[in-house]
C-alpha atoms as a PDB file:
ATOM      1  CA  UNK A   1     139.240 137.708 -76.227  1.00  0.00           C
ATOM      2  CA  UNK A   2     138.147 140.107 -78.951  1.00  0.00           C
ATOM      3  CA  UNK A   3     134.605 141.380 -79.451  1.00  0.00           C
ATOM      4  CA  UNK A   4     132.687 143.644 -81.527  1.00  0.00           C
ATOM      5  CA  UNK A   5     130.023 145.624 -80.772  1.00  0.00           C
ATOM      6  CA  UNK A   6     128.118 146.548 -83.989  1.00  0.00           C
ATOM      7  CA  UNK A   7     127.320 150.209 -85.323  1.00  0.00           C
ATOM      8  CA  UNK A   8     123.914 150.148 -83.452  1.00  0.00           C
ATOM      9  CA  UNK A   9     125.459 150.412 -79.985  1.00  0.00           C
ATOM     10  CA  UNK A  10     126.746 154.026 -79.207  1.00  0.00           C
ATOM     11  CA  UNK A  11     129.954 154.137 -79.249  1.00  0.00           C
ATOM     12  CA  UNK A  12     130.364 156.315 -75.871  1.00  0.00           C
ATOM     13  CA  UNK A  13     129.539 153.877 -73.187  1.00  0.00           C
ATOM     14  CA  UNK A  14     131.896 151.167 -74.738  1.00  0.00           C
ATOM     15  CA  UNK A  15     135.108 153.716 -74.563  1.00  0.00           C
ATOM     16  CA  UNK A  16     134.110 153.605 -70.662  1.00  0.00           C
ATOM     17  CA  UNK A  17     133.404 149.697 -70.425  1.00  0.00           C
ATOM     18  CA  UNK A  18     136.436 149.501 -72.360  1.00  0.00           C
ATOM     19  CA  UNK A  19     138.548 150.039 -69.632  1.00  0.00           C
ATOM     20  CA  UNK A  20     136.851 147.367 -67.334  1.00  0.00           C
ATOM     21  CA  UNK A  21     136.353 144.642 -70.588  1.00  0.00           C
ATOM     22  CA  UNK A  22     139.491 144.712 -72.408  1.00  0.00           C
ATOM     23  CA  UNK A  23     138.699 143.273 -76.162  1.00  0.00           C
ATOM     24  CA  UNK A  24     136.113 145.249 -76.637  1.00  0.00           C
ATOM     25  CA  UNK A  25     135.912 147.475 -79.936  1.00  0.00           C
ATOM     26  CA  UNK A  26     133.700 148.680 -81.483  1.00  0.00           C
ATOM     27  CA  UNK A  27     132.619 149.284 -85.880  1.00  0.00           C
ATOM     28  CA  UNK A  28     134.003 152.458 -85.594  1.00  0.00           C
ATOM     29  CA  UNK A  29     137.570 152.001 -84.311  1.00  0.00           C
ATOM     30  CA  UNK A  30     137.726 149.609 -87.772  1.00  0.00           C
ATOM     31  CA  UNK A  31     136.196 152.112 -90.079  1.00  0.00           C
ATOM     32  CA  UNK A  32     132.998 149.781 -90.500  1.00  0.00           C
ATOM     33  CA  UNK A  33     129.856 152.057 -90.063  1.00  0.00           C
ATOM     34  CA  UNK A  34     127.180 151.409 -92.709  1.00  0.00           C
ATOM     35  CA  UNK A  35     128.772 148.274 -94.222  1.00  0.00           C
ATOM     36  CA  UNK A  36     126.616 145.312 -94.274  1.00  0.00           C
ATOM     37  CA  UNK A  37     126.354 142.790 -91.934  1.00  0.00           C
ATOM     38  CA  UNK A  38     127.699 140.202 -93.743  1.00  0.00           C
ATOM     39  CA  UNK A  39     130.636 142.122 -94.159  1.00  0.00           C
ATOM     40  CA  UNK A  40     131.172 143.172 -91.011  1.00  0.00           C
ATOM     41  CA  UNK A  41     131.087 139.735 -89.905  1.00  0.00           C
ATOM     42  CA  UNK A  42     133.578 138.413 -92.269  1.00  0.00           C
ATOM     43  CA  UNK A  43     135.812 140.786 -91.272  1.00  0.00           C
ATOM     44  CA  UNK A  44     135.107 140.052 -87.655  1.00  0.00           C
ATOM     45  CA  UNK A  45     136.024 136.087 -88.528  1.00  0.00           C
ATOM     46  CA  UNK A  46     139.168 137.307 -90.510  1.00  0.00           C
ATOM     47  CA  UNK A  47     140.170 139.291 -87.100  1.00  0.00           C
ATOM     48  CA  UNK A  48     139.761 136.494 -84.757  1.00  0.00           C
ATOM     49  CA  UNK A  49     136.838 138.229 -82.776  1.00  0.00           C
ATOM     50  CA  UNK A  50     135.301 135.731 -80.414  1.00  0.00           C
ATOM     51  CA  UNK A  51     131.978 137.247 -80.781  1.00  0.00           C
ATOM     52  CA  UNK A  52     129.921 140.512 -82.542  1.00  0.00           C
ATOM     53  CA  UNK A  53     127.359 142.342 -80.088  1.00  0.00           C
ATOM     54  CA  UNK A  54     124.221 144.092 -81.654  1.00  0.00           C
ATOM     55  CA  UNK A  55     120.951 144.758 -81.023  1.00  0.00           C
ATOM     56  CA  UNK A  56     119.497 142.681 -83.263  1.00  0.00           C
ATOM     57  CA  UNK A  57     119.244 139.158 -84.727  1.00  0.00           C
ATOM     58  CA  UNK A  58     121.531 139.696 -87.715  1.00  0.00           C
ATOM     59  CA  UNK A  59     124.476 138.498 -86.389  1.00  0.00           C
ATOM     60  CA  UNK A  60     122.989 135.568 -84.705  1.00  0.00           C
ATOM     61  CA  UNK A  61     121.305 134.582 -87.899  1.00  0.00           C
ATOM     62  CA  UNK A  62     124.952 134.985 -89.155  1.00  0.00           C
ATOM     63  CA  UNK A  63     126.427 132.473 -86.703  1.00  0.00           C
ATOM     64  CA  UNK A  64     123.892 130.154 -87.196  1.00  0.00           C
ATOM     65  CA  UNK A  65     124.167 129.629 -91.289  1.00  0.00           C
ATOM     66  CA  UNK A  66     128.009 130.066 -91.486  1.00  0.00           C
ATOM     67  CA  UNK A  67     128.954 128.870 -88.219  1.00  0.00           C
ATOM     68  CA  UNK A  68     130.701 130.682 -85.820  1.00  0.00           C
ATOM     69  CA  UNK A  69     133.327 132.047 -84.583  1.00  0.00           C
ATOM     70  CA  UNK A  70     132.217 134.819 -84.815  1.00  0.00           C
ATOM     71  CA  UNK A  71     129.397 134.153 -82.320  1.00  0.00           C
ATOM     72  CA  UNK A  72     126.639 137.091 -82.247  1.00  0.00           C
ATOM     73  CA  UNK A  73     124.897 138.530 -79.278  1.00  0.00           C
ATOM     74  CA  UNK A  74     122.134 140.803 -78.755  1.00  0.00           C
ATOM     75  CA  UNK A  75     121.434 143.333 -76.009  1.00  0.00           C
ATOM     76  CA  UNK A  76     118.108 144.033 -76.079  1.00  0.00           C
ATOM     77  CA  UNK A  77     116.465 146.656 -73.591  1.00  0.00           C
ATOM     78  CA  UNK A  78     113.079 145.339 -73.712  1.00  0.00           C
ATOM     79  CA  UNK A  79     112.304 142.950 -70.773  1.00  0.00           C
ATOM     80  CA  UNK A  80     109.092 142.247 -72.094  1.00  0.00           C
ATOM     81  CA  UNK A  81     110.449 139.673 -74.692  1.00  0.00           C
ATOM     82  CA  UNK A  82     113.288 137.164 -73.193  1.00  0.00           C
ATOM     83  CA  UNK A  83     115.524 136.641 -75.624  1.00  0.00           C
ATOM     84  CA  UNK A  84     116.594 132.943 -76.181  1.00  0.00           C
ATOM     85  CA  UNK A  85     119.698 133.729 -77.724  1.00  0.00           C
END
């Protein structure tokens, strides 16, 4: 399974989780930073990835109005605020 973790997630501590999660890649190994989210999406459908991982609701939002795959994630930090997601 393919996922990709959006532009907003460094880059770093996915090369390491990389070696235990194989599929992951990130908006930089595609040449992706600073397009939109609607792009990167689209191109994340054309490229079979099972789901995009972000830290916001974009990608979600995404899923929800176009349908997925892809599905979208977030990783949020803030325990304060479940996420229903």
């Amino acid at each position: 399974m393919r996922i990709l973790l959006d532009q907003n997630l460094s880059p770093k501590p996915i090369r390491k989780l990389a070696d235990i999660v194989p599929g992951l890649e990130t908006v930089y190994d595609h040449d992706l930073m600073g397009a939109s989210d609607r792009f990167i999406f689209d191109c994340a459908r054309s490229a079979e990835f099972a789901a995009v991982i972000s830290t916001d609701l974009d990608f979600v939002h995404l899923a929800e109005r176009l349908g997925p795959p892809p599905f979208g994630f977030v990783i949020s930090s803030n325990r304060t605020e479940p996420c229903c997601c």
